[in-house]
N, C-alpha and C. Protein backbone atom coordinates (compact mmCIF):
# COMPACT_ATOMS: atom_id res chain seq x y z
N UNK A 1 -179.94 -0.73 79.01
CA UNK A 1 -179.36 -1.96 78.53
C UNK A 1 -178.74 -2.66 79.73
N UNK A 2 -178.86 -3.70 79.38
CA UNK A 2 -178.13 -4.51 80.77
C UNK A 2 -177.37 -5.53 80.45
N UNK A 3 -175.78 -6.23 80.61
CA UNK A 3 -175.21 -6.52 80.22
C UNK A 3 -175.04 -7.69 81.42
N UNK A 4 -174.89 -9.50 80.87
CA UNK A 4 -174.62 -10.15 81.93
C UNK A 4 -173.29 -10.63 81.28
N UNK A 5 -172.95 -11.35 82.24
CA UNK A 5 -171.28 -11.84 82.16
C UNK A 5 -171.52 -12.87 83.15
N UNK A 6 -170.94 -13.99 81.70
CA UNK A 6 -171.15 -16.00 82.53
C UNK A 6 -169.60 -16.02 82.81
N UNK A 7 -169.13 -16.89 83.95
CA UNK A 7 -167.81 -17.64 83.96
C UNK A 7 -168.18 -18.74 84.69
N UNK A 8 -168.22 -19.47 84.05
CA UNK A 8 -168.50 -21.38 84.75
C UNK A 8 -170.10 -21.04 85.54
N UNK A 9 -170.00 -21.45 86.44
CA UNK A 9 -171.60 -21.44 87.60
C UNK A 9 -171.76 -20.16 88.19
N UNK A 10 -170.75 -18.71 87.84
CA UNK A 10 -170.69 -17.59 87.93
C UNK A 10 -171.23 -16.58 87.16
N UNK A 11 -171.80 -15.29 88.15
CA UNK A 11 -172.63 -14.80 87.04
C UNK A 11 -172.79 -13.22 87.71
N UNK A 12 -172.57 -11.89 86.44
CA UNK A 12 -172.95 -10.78 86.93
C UNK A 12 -173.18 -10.19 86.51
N UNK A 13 -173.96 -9.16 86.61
CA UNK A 13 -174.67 -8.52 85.40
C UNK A 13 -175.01 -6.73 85.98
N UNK A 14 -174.79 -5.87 84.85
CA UNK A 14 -174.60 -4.68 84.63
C UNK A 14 -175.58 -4.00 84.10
N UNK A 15 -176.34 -2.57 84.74
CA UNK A 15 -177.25 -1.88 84.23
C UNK A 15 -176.71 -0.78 83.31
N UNK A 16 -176.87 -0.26 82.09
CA UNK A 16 -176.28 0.97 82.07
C UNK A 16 -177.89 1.75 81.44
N UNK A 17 -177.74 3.14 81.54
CA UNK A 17 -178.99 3.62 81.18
C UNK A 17 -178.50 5.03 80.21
N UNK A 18 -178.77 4.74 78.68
CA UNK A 18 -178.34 5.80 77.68
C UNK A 18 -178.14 7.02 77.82
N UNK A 19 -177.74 7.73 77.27
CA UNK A 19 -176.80 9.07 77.45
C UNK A 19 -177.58 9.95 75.93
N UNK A 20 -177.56 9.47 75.49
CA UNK A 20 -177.94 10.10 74.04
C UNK A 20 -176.35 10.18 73.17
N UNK A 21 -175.22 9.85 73.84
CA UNK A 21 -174.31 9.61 73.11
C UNK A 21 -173.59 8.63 72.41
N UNK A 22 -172.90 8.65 71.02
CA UNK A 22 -172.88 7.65 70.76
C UNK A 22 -171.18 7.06 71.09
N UNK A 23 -170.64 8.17 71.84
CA UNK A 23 -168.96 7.45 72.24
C UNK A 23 -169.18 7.68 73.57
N UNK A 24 -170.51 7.73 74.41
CA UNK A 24 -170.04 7.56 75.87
C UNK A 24 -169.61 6.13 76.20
N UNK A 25 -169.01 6.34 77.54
CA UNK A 25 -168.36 4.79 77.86
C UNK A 25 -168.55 5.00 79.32
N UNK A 26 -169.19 3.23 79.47
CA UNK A 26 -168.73 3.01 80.90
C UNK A 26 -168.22 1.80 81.23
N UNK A 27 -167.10 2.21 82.05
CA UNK A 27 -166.52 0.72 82.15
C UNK A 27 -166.93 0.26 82.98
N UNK A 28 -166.66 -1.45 83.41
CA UNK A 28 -167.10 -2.39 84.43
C UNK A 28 -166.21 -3.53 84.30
N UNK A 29 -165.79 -3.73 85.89
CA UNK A 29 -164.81 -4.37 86.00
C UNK A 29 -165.68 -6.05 86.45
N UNK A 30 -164.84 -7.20 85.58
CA UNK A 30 -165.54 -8.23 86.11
C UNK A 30 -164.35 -9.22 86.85
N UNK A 31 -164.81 -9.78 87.88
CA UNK A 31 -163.74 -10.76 88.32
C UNK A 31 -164.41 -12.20 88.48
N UNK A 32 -164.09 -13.36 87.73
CA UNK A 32 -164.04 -14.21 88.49
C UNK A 32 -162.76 -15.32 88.61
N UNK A 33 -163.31 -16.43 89.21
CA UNK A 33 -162.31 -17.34 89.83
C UNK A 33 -162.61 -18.53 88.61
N UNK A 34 -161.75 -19.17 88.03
CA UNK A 34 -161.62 -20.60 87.27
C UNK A 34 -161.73 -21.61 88.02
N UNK A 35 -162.75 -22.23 88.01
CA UNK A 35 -163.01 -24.05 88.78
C UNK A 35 -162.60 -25.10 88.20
N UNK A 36 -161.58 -24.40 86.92
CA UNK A 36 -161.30 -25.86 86.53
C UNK A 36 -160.26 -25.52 85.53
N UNK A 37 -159.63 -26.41 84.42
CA UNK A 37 -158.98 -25.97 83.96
C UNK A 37 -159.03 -25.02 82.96
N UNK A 38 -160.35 -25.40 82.08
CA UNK A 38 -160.89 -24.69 81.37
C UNK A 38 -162.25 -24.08 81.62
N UNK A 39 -162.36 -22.57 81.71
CA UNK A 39 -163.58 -21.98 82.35
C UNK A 39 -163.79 -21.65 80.90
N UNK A 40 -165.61 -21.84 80.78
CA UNK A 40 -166.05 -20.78 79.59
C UNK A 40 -166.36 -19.68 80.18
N UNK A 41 -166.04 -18.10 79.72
CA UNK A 41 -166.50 -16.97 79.76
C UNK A 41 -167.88 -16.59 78.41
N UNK A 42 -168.53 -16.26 79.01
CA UNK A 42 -169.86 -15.68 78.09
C UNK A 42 -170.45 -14.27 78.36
N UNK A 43 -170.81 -13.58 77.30
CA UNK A 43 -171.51 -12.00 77.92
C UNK A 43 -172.38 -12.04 77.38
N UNK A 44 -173.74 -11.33 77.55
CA UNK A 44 -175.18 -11.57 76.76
C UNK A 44 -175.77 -10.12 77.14
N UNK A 45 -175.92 -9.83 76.08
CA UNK A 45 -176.68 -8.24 76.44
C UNK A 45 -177.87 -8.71 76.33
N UNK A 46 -178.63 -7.84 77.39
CA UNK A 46 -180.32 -8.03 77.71
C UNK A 46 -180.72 -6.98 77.62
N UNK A 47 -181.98 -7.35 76.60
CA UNK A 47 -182.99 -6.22 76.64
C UNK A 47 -182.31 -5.64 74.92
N UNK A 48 -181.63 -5.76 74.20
CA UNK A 48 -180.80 -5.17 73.49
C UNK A 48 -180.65 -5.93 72.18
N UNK A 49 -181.23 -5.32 70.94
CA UNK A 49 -181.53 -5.98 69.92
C UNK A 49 -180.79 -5.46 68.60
N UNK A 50 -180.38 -6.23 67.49
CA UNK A 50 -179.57 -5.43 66.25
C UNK A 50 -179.99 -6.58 64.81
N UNK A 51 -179.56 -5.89 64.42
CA UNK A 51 -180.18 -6.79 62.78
C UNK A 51 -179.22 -6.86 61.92
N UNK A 52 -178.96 -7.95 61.76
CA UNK A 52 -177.80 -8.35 60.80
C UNK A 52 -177.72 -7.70 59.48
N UNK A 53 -178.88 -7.65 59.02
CA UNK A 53 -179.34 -6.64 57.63
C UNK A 53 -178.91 -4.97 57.78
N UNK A 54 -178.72 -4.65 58.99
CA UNK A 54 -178.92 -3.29 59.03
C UNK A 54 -177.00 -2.55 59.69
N UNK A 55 -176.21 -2.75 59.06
CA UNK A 55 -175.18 -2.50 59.57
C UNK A 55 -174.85 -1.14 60.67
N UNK A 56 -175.81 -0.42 60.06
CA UNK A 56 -175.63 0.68 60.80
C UNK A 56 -176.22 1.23 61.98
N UNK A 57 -177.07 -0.30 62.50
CA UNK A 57 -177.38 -0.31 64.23
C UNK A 57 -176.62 -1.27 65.22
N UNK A 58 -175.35 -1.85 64.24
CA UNK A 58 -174.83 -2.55 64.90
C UNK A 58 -173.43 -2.00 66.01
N UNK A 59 -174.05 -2.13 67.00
CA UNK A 59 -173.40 -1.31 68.49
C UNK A 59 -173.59 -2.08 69.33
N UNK A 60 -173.09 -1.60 70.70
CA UNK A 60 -173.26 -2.04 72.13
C UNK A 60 -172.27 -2.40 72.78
N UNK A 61 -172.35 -3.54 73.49
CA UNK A 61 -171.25 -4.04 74.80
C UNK A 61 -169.68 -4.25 73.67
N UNK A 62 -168.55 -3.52 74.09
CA UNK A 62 -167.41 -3.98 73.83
C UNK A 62 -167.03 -4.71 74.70
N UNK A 63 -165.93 -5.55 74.80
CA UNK A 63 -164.81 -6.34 75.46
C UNK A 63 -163.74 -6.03 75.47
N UNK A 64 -163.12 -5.25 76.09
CA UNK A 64 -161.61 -4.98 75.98
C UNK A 64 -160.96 -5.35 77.30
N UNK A 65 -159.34 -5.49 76.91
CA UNK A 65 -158.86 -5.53 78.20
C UNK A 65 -158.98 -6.82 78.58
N UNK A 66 -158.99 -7.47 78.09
CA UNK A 66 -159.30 -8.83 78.89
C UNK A 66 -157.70 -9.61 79.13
């Protein structure tokens, strides 16, 4: 799975490669800088699909800490 992360014209993006577990964790630290007063932040997992119908595949990228 690969995880990107937008802030304004900024951009970075994260590989992670499965474990077979379902509480492993890896963290990743993101930094950027604000160009203005108001920056949008965005994250988009790639490669990485879930179905609204199906509650019980719904997983992936958390956000914490922010």
């Amino acid at each position: 799975m690969a995880v990107m992360a937008f802030a304004g014209d900024q951009a970075q993006n994260f590989h992670y490669s499965p474990t077979g577990n379902a509480t492993s964790q890896k963290a990743a630290n993101v930094t950027f800088t604000a160009r203005a007063d108001r920056t949008r932040v965005a994250f988009y997992s790639v490669y990485y699909n879930t179905r609204s119908d199906d509650h019980s595949s719904l997983c992936g990228p958390v956000i914490d800490d922010v």
